[in-house]
Protein backbone atom coordinates (compact mmCIF):
# COMPACT_ATOMS: atom_id res chain seq x y z
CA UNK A 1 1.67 22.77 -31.81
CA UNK A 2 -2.05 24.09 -30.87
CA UNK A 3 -2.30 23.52 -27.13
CA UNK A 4 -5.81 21.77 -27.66
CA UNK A 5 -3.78 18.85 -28.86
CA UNK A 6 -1.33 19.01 -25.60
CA UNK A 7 -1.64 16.94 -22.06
CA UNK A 8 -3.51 19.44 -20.18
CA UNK A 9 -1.28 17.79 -17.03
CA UNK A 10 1.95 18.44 -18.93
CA UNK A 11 1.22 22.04 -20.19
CA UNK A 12 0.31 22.95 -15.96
CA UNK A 13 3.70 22.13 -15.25
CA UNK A 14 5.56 24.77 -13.67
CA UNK A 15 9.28 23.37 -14.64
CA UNK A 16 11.26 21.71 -17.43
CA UNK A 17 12.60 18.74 -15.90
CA UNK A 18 14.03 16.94 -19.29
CA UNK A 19 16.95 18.07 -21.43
CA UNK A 20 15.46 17.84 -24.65
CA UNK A 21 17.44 19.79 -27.24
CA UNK A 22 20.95 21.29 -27.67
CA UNK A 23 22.49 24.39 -29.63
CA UNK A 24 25.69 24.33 -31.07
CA UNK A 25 26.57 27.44 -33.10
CA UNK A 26 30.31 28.96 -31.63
CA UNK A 27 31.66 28.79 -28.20
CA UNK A 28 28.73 30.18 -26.28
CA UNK A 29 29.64 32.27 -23.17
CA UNK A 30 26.55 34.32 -22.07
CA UNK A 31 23.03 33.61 -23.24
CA UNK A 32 19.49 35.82 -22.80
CA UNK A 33 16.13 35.30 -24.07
CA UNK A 34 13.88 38.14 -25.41
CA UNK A 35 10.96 39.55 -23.26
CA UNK A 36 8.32 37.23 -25.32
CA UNK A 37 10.80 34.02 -25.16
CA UNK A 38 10.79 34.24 -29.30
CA UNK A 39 14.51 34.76 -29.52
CA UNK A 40 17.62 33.57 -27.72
CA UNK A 41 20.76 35.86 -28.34
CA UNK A 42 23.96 34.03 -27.76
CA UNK A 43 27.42 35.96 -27.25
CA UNK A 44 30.19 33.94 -28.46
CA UNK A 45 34.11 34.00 -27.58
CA UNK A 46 34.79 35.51 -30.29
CA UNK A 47 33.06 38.86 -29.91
CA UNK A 48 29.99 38.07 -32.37
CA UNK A 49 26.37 37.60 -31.44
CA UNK A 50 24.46 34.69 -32.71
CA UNK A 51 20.70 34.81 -32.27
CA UNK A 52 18.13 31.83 -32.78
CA UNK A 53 14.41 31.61 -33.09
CA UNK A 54 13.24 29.42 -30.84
CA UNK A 55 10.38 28.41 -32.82
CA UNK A 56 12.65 26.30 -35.14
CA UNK A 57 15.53 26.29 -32.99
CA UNK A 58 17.53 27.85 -35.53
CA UNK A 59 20.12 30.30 -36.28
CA UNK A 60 17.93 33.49 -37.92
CA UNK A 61 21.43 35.70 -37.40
CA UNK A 62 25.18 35.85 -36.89
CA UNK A 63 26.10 39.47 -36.08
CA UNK A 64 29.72 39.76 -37.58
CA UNK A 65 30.46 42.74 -38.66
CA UNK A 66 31.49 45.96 -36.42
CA UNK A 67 31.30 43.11 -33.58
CA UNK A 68 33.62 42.94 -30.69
CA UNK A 69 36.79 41.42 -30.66
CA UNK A 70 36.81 39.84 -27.45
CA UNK A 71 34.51 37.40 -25.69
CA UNK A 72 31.19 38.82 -24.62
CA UNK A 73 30.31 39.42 -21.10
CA UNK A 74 26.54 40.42 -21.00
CA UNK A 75 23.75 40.74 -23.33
CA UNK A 76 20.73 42.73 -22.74
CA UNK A 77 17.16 42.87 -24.77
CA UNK A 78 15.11 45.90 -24.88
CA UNK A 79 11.25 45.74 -23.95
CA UNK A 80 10.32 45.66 -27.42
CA UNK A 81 13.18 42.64 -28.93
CA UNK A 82 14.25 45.74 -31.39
CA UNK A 83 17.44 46.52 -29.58
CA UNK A 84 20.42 45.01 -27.99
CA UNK A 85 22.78 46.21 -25.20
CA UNK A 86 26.43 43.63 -25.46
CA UNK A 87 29.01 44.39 -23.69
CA UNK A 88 32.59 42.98 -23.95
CA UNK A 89 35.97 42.21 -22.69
CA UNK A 90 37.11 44.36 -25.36
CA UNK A 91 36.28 47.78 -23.16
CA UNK A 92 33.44 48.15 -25.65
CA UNK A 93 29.85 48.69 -25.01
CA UNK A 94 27.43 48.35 -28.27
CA UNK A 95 23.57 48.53 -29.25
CA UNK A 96 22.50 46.80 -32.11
CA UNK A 97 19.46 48.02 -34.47
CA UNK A 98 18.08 44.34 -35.03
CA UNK A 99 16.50 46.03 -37.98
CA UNK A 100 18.98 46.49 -40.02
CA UNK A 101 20.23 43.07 -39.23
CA UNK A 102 21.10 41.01 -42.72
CA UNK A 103 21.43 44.39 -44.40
CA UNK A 104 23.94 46.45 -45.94
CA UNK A 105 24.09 49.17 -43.09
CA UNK A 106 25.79 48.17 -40.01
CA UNK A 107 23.28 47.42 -37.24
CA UNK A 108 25.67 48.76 -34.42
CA UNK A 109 24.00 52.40 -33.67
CA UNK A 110 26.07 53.18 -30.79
CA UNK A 111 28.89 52.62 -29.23
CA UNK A 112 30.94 53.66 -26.19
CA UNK A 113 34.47 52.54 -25.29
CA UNK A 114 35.62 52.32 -21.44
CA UNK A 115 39.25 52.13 -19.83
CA UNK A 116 39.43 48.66 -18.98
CA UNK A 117 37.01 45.34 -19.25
CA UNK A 118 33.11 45.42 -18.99
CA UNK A 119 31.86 43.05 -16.20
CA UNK A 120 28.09 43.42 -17.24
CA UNK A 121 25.99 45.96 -18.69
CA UNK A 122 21.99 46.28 -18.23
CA UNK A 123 19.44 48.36 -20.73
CA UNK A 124 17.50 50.36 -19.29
CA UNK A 125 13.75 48.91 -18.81
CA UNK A 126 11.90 51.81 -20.54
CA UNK A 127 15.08 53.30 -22.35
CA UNK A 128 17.08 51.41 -25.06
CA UNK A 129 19.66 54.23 -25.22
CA UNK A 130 20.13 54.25 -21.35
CA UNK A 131 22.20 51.51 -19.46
CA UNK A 132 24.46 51.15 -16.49
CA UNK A 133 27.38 49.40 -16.24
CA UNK A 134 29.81 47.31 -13.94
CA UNK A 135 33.45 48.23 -15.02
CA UNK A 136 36.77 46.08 -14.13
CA UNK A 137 38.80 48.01 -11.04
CA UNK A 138 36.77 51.20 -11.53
CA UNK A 139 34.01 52.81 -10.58
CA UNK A 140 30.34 51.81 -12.04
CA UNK A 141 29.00 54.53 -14.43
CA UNK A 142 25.33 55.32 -15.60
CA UNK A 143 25.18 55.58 -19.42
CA UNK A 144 23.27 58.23 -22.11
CA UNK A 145 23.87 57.48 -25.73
CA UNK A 146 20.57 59.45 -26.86
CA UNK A 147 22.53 62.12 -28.28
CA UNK A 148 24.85 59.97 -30.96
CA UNK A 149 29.21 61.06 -30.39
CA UNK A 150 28.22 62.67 -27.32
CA UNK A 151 27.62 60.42 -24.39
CA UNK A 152 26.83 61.36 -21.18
CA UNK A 153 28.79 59.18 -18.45
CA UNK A 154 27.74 59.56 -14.59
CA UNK A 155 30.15 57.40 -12.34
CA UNK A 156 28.44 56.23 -9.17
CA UNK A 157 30.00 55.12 -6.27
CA UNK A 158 30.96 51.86 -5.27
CA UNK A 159 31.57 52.66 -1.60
CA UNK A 160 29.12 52.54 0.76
CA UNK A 161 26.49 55.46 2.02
CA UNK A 162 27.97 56.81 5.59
CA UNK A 163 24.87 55.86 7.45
CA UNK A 164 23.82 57.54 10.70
CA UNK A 165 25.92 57.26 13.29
CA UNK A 166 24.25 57.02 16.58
CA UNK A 167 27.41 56.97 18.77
CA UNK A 168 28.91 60.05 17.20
CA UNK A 169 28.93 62.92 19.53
CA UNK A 170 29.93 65.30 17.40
CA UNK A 171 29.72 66.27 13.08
CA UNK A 172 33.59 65.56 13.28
CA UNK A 173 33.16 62.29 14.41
CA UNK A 174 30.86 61.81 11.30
CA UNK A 175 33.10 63.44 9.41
CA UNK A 176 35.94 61.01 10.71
CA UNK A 177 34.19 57.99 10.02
CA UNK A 178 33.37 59.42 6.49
CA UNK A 179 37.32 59.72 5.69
CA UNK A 180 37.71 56.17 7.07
CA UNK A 181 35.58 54.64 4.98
CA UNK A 182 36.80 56.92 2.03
CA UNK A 183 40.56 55.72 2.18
CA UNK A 184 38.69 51.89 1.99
CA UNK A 185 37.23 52.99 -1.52
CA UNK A 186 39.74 51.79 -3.49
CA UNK A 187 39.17 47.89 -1.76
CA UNK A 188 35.14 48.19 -2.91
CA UNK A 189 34.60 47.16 -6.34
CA UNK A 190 31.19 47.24 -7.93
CA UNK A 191 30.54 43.53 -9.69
CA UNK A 192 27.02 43.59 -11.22
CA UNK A 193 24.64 46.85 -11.63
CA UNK A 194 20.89 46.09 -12.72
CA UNK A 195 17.99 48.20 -13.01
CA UNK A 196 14.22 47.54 -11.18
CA UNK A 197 11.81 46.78 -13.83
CA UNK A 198 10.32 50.24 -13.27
CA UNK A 199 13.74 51.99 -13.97
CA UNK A 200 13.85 53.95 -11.06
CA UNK A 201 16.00 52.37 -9.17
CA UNK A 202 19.72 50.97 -9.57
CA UNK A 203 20.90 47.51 -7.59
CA UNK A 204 24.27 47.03 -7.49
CA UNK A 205 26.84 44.80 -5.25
CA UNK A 206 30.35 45.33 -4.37
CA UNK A 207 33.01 43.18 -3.57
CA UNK A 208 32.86 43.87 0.60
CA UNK A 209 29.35 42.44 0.63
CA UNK A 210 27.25 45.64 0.36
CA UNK A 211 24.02 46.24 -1.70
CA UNK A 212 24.09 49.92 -2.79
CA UNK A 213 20.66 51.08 -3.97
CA UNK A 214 20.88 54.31 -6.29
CA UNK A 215 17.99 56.56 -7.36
CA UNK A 216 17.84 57.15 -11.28
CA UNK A 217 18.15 60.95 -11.60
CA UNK A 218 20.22 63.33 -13.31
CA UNK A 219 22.81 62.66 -10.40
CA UNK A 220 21.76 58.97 -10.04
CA UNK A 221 22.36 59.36 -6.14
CA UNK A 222 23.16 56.81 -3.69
CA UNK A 223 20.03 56.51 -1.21
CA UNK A 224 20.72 53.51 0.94
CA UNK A 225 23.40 50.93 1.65
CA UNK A 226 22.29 47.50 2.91
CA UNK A 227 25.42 45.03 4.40
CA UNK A 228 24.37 41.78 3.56
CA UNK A 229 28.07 39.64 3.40
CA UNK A 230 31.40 39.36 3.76
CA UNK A 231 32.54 38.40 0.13
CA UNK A 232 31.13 39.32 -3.08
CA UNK A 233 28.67 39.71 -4.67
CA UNK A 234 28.48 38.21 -8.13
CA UNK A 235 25.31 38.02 -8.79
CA UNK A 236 21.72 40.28 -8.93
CA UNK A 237 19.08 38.90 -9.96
CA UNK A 238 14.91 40.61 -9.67
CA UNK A 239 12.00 38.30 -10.31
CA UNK A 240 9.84 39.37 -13.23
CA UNK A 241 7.11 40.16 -10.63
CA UNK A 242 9.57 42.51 -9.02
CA UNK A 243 8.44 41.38 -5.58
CA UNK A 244 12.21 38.88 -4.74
CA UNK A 245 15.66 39.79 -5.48
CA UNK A 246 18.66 36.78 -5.37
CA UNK A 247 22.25 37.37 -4.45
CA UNK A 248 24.95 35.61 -5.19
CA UNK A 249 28.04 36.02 -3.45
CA UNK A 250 31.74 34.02 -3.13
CA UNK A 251 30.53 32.41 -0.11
CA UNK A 252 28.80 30.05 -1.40
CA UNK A 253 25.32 31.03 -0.65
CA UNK A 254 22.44 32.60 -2.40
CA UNK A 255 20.32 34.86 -0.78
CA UNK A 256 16.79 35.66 -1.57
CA UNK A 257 15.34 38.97 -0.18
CA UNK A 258 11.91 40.15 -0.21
CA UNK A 259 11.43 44.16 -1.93
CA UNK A 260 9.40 46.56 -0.39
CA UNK A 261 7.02 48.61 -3.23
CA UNK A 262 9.45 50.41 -5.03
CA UNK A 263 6.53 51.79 -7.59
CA UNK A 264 3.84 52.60 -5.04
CA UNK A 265 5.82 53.52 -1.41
CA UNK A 266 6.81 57.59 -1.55
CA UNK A 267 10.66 58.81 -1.46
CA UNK A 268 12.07 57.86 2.34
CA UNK A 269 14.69 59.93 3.14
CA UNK A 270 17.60 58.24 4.96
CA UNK A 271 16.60 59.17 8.13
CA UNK A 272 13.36 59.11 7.65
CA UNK A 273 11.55 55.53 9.04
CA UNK A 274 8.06 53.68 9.10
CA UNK A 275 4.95 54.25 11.67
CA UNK A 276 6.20 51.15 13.25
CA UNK A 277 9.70 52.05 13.23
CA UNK A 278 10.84 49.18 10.57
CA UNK A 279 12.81 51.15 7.96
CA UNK A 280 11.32 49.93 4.27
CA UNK A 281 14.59 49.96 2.60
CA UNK A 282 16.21 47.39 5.40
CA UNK A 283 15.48 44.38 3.07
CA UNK A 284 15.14 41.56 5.00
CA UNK A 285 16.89 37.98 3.83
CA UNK A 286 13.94 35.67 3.50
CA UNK A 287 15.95 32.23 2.42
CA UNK A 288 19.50 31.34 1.60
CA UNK A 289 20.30 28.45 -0.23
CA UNK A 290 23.30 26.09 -0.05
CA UNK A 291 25.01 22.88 -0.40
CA UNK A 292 25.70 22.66 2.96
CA UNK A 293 27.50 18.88 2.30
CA UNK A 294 29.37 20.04 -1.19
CA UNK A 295 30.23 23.48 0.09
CA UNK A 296 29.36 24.12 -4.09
CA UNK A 297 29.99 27.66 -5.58
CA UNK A 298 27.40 28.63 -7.84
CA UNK A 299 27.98 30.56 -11.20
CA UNK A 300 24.66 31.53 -12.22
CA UNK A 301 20.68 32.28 -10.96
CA UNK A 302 17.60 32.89 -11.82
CA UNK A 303 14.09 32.94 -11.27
CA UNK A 304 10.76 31.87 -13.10
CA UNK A 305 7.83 33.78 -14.29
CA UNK A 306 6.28 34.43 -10.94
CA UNK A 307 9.39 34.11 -8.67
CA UNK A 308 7.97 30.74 -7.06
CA UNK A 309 10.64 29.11 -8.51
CA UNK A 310 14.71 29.72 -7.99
CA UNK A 311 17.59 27.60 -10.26
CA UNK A 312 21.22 27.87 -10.23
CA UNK A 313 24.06 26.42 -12.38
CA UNK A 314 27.04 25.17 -9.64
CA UNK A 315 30.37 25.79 -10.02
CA UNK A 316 33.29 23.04 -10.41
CA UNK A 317 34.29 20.28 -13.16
CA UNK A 318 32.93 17.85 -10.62
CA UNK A 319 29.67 19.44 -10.78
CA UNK A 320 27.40 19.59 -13.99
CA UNK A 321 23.80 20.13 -12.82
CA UNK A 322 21.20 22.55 -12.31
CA UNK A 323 19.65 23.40 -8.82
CA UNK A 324 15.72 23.91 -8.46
CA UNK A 325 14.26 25.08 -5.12
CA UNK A 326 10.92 26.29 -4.13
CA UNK A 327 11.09 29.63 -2.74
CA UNK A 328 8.50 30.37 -0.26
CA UNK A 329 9.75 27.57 1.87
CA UNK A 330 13.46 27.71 0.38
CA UNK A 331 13.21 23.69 -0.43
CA UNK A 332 14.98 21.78 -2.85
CA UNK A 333 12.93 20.31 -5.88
CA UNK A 334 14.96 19.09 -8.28
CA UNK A 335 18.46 18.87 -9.80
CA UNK A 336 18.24 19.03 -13.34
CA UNK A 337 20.84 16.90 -14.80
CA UNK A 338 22.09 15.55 -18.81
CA UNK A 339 25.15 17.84 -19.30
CA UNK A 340 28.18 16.38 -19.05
CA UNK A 341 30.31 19.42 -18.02
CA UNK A 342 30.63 22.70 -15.85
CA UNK A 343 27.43 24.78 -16.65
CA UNK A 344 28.17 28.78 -16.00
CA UNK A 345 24.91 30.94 -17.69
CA UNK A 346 21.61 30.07 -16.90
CA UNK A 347 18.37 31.79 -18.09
CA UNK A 348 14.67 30.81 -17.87
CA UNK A 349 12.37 31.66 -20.76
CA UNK A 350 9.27 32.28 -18.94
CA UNK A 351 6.37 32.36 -21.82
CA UNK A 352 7.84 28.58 -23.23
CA UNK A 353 8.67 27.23 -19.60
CA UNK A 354 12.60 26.81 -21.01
CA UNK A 355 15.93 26.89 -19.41
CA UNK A 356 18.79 27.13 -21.20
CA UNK A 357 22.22 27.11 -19.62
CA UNK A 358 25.73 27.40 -21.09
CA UNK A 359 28.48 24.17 -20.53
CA UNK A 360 31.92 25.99 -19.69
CA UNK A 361 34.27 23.31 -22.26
CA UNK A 362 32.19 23.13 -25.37
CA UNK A 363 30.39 26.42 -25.37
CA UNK A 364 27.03 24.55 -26.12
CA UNK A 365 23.92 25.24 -25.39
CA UNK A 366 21.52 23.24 -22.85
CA UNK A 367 17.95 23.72 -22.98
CA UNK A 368 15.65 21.99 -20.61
CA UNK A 369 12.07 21.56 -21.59
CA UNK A 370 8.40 20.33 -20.77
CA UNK A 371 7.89 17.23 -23.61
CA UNK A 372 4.00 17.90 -24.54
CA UNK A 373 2.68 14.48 -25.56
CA UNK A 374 -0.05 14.51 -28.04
CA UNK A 375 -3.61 14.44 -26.86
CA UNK A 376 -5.66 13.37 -30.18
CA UNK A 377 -8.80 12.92 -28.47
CA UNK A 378 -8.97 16.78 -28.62
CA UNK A 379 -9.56 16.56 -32.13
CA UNK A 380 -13.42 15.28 -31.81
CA UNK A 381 -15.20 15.06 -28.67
CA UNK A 382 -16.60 11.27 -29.41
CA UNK A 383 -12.79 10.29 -30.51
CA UNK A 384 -11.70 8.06 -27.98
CA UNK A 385 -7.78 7.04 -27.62
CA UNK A 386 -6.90 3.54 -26.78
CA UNK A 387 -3.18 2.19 -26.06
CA UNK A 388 -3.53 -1.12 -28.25
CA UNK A 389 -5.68 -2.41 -30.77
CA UNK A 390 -9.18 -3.43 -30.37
CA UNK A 391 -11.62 -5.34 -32.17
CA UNK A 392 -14.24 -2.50 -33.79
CA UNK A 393 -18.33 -3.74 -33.46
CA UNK A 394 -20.47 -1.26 -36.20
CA UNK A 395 -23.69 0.06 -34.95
CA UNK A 396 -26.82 -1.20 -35.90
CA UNK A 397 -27.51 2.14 -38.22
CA UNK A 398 -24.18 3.39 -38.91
CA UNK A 399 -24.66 2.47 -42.53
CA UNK A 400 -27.79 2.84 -43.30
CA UNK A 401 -29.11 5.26 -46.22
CA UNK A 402 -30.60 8.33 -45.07
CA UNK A 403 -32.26 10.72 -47.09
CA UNK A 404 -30.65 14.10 -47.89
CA UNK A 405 -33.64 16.12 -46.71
CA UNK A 406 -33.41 14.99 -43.46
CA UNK A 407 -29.66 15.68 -43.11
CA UNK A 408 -29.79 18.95 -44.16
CA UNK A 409 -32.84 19.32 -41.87
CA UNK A 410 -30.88 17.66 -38.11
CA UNK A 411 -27.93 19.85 -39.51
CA UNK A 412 -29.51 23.43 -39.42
CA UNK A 413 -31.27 22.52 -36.18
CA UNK A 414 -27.83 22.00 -34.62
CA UNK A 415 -27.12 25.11 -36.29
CA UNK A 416 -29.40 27.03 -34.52
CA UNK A 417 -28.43 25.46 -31.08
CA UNK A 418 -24.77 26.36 -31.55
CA UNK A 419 -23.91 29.88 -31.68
CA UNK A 420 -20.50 31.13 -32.76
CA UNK A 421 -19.24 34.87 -32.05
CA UNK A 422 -17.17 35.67 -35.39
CA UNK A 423 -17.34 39.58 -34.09
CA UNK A 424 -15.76 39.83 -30.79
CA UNK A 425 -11.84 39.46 -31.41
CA UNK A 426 -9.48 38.01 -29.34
CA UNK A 427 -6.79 39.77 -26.99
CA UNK A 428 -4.75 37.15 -26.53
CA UNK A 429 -2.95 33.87 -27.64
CA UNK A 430 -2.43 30.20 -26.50
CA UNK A 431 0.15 31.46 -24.43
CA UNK A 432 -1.97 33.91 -22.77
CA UNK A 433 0.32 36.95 -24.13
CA UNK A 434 -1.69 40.11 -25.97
CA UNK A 435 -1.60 40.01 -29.56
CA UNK A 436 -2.18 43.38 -29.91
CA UNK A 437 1.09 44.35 -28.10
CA UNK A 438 3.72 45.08 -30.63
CA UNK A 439 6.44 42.41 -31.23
CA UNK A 440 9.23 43.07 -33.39
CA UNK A 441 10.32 40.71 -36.17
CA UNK A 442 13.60 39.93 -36.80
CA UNK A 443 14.29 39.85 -40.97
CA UNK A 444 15.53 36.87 -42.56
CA UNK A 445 17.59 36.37 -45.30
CA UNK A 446 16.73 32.78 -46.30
CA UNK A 447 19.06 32.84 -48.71
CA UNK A 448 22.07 32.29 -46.14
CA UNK A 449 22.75 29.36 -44.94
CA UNK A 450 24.59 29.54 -41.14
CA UNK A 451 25.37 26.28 -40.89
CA UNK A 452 27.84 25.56 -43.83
């Protein structure tokens, strides 16, 4: 619907606070929204991908064949909607030509198989053929599937970087410490590896509590270690503005950290600190969020466009909302209720102000919306709207014949008063997105029906 015809109060607001529509397509397990909020890709139980257009709400494809086998554990979008990363309990890790989707050729253009279960894979921001991933009881591995049959796998570390150690006397007692902490490498396990949104960096969180920050290199080295628990860390999740990163760990308790300028701030070595002796990589725990009466364990988070806004699906049959908070004060807002079961995935689609979350029973899919009531009075500006009706009184000359001369005459005047630019084209949309930046479409065969 044209925005013109929208509540201009409705449209400014910065949350859905309704449950307004529901998918039901499979048993839904993981969910993620393309970078422009057009598609939803859905990852079912049984290995296949399901993706809908969010326009029509409908299912546009059902990616069957040369799918996995086992339920799917993460889905990632590239930059451009063309490509997509899914990974699998299977040990499988596949990319998916969304081109060739509804074709005769198989859309899976490569493929990599591990040695045990995938906990979550993430595409590379910049690189559709580069992703890391977070393997079950092994060691977290940086992925190149440019050249096709002949991957190139770099395992990274999941135990922590030996830091400085200021009572050490001596490079044996460094060298002591660094043994001690090796034969405690097979208790840290690496849970969830993401990318910055420049690609240059790797975040990824271990089971002892520790957030391991790698630099993306031909050796993808390990450049700092940050404790921040004592239990793990499911969760890692960096705001589209790149500015807040939320943790979520078995403790019950999400934690939202401020990041330093990754793009802009030059290489710090790691002993190596700031003019005013604060190191930059130290990230510093702004807000941490909690039922503090519950004690609830939370599945899922994420933030909106800007990162003003944090939600989280909770954890527990007893429990079957969705928790807003305000983050520069770290405040509750709302609890977004209407499911009537466990919710585990949740995602925001930032350019349709949508959340969509995943119930744990029925697999369905939850989306939470802004309802735009119409605003007809946009249509004309002497169109008034009234709420009931109302006895109509004619104007003394509405009727009355006028000659066509003088029409045509008061018409080209106001011609001449209004000017129109038909030359200057515009950059961007309703939605405030540039048209000119390339979008991929996803072919349809409208032949197929998905729903019989």
């Amino acid at each position: 619907m044209n925005l013109a015809l929208q509540d201009p109060f409705s449209v400014a607001k910065e949350f859905p606070e309704t449950l307004t529509n529901t998918l039901n397509y499979g048993h839904s397990v993981t969910i993620q929204f393309n970078h422009k909020g057009d598609y939803l890709a859905s990852g079912l139980s049984d290995g296949s991908i399901v993706i809908y257009d969010m326009v029509s709400q409908a299912v546009i494809a059902h990616l069957e064949e040369d799918s996995h086998i086992r339920p799917i554990t993460s889905i990632s979008w590239s930059k451009c909607g063309r490509y997509l990363l899914t990974s699998s309990q299977d040990w499988w890790v596949k990319l998916w030509d969304l081109s060739k989707v509804n074709s005769d050729v198989s859309a899976v253009i490569r493929e990599i198989k591990f040695d045990g279960p995938i906990w979550s894979a993430c595409m590379h921001p910049e690189n559709h053929f580069v992703f890391t991933a977070s393997l079950f009881e092994d060691l977290p591995v940086y992925v190149d599937l440019t050249v096709q049959d002949e991957p190139s796998i770099v395992k990274m570390t999941s135990m922590p970087l030996v830091e400085n150690n200021q009572d050490a006397d001596s490079n044996e007692d460094v060298e002591h410490t660094r043994k001690k902490r090796k034969k405690k490498n097979e208790k840290h396990m690496t849970l969830v590896s993401i990318f910055t949104h420049d690609g240059k960096y790797i975040f990824s969180g271990t089971s002892k509590g520790y957030l391991n920050v790698f630099e993306v290199n031909k050796s993808v080295k390990l450049i700092r270690s940050i404790k921040v628990c004592n239990s793990n860390i499911k969760n890692l999740m960096i705001s589209a503005n790149g500015r807040k990163l939320a943790m979520n760990s078995s403790d019950r308790i999400i934690r939202q950290i401020s990041l330093p300028d990754l793009v802009n701030q030059p290489q710090v070595n790691e002993d190596e600190e700031e003019e005013d002796g604060k190191d930059v990589w130290d990230f510093e725990v702004d807000h941490k969020y909690q039922d503090v009466v519950n004690r609830l364990n939370w599945n899922s988070v994420t933030f909106n466009h800007n990162g003003e806004f944090l939600i989280a699906s909770t954890h527990g049959q007893s429990s079957h909302d969705l928790y807003l908070w305000e983050t520069s004060m770290g405040s509750l807002v709302k609890i977004l209720e209407g499911s009537n079961e466990e919710l585990i995935d949740v995602k925001w689609n930032y350019s349709r102000c949508m959340i969509g979350s995943i119930g744990l029973d029925s697999g369905v899919i939850y989306l939470w919306t802004v309802p735009f009531p119409q605003k007809w009075s946009a249509l004309a500006p002497d169109f008034v709207e009234v709420e009931e009706n109302i006895e109509y009184i004619e104007k003394e000359d509405e009727f009355d014949v006028i000659d066509d001369n003088e029409l045509d005459k008061k018409r080209l005047e106001e011609e001449d008063d209004f000017n129109v630019d038909v030359i200057t084209k515009d950059t961007t949309d309703a939605r405030g997105f540039d048209i000119n930046e390339s979008s991929f479409i996803i072919p349809i065969n409208y032949e197929k029906n998905f729903y019989d």
